[in-house]
C-alpha atoms as a PDB file:
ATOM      1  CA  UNK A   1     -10.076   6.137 -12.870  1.00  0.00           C
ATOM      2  CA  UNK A   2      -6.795   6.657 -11.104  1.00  0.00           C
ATOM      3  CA  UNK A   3      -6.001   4.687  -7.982  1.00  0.00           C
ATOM      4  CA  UNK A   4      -4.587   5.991  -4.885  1.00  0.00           C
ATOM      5  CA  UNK A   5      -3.682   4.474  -1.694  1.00  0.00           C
ATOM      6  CA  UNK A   6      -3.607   7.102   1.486  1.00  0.00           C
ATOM      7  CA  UNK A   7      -0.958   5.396   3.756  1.00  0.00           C
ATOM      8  CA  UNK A   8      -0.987   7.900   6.929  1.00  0.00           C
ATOM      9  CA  UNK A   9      -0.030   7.688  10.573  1.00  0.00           C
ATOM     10  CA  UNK A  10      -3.175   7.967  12.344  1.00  0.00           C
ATOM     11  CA  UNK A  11      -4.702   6.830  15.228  1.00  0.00           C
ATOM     12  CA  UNK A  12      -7.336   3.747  15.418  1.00  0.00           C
ATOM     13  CA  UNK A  13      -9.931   6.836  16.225  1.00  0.00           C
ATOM     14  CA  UNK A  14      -9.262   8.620  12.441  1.00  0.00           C
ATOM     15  CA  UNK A  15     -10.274   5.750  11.097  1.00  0.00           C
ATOM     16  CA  UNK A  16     -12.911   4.899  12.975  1.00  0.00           C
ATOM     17  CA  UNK A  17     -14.698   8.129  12.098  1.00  0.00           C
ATOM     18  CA  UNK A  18     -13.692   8.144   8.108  1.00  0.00           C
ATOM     19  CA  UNK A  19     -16.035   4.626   8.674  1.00  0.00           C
ATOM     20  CA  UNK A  20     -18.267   6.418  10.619  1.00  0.00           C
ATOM     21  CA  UNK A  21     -18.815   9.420   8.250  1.00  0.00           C
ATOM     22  CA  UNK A  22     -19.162   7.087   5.196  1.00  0.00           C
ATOM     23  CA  UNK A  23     -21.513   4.821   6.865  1.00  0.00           C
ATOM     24  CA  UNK A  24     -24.010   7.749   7.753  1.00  0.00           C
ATOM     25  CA  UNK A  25     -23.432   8.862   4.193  1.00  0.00           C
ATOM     26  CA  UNK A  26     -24.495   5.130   2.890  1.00  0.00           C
ATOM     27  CA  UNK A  27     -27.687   5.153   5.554  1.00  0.00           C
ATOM     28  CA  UNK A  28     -28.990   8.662   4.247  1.00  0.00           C
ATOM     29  CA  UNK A  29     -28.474   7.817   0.106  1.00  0.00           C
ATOM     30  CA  UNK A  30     -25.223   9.669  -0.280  1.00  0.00           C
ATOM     31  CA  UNK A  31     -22.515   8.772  -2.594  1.00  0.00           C
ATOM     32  CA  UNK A  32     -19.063   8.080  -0.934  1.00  0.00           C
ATOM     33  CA  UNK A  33     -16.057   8.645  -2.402  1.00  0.00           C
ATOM     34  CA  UNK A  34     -14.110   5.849  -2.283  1.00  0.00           C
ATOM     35  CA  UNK A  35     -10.983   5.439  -0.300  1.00  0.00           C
ATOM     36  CA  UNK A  36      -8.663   2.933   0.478  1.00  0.00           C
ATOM     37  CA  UNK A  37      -5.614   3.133   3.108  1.00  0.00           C
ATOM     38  CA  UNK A  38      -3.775   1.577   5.253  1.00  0.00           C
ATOM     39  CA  UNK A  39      -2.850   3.866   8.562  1.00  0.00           C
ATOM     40  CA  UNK A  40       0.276   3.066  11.210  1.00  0.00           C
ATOM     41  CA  UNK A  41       0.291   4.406  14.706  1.00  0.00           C
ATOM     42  CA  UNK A  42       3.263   5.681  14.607  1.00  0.00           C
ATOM     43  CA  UNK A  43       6.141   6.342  11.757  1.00  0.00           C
ATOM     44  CA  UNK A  44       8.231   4.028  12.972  1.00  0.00           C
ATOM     45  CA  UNK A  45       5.676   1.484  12.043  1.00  0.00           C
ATOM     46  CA  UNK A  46       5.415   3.162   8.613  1.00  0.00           C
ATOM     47  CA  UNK A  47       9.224   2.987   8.285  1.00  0.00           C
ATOM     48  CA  UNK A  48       9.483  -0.791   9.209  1.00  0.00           C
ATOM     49  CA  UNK A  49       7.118  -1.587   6.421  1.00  0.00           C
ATOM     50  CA  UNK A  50       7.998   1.108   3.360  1.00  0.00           C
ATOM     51  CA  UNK A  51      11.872   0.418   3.684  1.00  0.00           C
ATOM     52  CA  UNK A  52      14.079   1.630   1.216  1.00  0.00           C
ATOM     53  CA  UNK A  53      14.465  -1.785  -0.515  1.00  0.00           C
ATOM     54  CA  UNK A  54      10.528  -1.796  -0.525  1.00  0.00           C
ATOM     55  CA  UNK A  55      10.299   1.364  -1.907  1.00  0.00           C
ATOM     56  CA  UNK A  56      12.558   0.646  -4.911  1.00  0.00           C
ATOM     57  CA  UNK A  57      10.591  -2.728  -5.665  1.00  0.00           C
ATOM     58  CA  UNK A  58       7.870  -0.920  -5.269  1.00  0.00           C
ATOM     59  CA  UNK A  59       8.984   1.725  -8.394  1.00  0.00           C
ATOM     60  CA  UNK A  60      10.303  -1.218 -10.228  1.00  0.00           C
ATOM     61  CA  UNK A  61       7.167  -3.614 -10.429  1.00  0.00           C
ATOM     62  CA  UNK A  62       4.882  -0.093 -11.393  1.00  0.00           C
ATOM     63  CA  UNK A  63       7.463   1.134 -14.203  1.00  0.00           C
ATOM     64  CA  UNK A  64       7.631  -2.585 -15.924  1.00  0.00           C
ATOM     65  CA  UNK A  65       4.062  -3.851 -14.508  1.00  0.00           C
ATOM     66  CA  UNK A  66       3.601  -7.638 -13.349  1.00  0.00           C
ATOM     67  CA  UNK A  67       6.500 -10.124 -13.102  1.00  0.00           C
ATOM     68  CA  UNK A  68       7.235 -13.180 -11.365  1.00  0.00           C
ATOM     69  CA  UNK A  69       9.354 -12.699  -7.997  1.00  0.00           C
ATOM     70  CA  UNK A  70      12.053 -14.030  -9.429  1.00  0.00           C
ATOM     71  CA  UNK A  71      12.309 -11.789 -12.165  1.00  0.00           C
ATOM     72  CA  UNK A  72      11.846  -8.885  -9.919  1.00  0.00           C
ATOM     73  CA  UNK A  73      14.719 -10.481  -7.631  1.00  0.00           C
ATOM     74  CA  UNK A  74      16.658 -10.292 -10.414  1.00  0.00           C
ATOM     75  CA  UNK A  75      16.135  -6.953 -11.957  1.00  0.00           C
ATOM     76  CA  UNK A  76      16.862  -5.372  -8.451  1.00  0.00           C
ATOM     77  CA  UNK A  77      20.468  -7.214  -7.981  1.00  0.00           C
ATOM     78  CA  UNK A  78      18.615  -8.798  -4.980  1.00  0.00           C
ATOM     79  CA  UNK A  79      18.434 -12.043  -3.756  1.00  0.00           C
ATOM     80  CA  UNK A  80      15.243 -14.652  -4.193  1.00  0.00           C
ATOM     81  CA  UNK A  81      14.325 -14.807  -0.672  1.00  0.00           C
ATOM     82  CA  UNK A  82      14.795 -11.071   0.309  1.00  0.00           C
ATOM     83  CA  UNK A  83      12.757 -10.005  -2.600  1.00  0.00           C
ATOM     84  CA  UNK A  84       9.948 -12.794  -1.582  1.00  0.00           C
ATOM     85  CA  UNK A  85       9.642 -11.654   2.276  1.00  0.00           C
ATOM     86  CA  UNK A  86       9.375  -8.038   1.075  1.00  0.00           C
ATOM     87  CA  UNK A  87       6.743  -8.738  -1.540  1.00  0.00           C
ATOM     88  CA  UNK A  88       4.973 -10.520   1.163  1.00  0.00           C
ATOM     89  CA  UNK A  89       5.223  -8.076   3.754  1.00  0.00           C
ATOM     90  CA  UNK A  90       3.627  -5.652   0.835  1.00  0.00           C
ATOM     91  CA  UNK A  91       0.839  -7.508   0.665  1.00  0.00           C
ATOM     92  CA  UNK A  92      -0.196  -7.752   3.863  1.00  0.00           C
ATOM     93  CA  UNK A  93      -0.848  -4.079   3.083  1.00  0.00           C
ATOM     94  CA  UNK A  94      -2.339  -4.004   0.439  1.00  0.00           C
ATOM     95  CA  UNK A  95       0.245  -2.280  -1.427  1.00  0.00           C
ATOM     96  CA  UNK A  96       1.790  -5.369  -3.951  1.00  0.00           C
ATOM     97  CA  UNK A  97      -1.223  -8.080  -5.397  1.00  0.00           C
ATOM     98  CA  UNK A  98      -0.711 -10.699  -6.437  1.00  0.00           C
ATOM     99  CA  UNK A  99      -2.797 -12.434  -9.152  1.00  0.00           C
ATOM    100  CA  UNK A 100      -4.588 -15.468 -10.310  1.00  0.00           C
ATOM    101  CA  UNK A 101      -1.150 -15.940 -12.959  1.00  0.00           C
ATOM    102  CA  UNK A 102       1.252 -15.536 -10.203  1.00  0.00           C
ATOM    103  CA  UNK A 103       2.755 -12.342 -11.187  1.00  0.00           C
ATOM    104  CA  UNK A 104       2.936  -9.778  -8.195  1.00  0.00           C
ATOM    105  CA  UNK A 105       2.161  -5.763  -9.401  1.00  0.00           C
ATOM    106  CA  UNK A 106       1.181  -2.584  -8.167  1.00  0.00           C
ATOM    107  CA  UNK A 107      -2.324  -1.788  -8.625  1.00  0.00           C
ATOM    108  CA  UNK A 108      -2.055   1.969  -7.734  1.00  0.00           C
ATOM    109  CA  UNK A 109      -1.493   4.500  -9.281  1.00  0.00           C
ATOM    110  CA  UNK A 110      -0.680   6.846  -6.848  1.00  0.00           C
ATOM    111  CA  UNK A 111       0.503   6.601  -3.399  1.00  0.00           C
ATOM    112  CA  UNK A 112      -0.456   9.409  -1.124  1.00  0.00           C
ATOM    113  CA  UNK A 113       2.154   9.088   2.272  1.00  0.00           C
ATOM    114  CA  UNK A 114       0.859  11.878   5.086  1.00  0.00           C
ATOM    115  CA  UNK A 115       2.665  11.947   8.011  1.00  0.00           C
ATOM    116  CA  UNK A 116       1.065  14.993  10.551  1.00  0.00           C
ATOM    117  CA  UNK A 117       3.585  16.824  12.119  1.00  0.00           C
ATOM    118  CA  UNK A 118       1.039  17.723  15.461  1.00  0.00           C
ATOM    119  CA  UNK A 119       0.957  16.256  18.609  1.00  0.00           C
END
């Protein structure tokens, strides 16, 4: 099954409702499809978090799959500690794991960015 991860700016009340939604799904015997995210108020928050630099390690770690930080350091030309704070600052999201071996990877598969244009 493929994996996605919806990162979106929304607002604490879109999410609210999603939980909402799926939980009176749940009560009445429904399936729910599930769906994992992580939402920003605004796109500057997105922005602060999926840098450039975060992107690429991001790209790198799902094209060659689990590796220690180090090695990751190294195959982007980028120093030990830079590489470390970004993988950690990835995590906090959700978006790099980490597992029981120590290697850090991307689990998904697919990640779906929507940023709505309305007021």
């Amino acid at each position: 099954m493929k994996r996605v991860l919806h990162v979106e700016v929304s607002m604490l009340e879109d999410a609210l409702s999603r939980f909402g939604n799926a939980l009176e799904r749940t009560i009445h015997g429904e399936k729910c499809e599930l769906y994992e995210g992580v939402g920003f108020e605004t796109v500057a928050e997105l922005l602060a978090v999926l840098t450039p630099a975060r992107w690429r390690l991001i790209a790198v770690l799902r094209r060659d799959g689990a590796c220690r930080i180090a090695d990751l350091a190294r195959q982007l030309g980028r120093g030990y500690k830079n590489v470390h704070s970004d993988v950690m600052a990835l995590m906090e999201f959700g978006i790099v794991e980490r597992g029981t071996n120590g290697l850090v990877s991307v689990p998904w598969d697919e990640i779906d960015v929507r940023v709505p244009l309305a007021a």
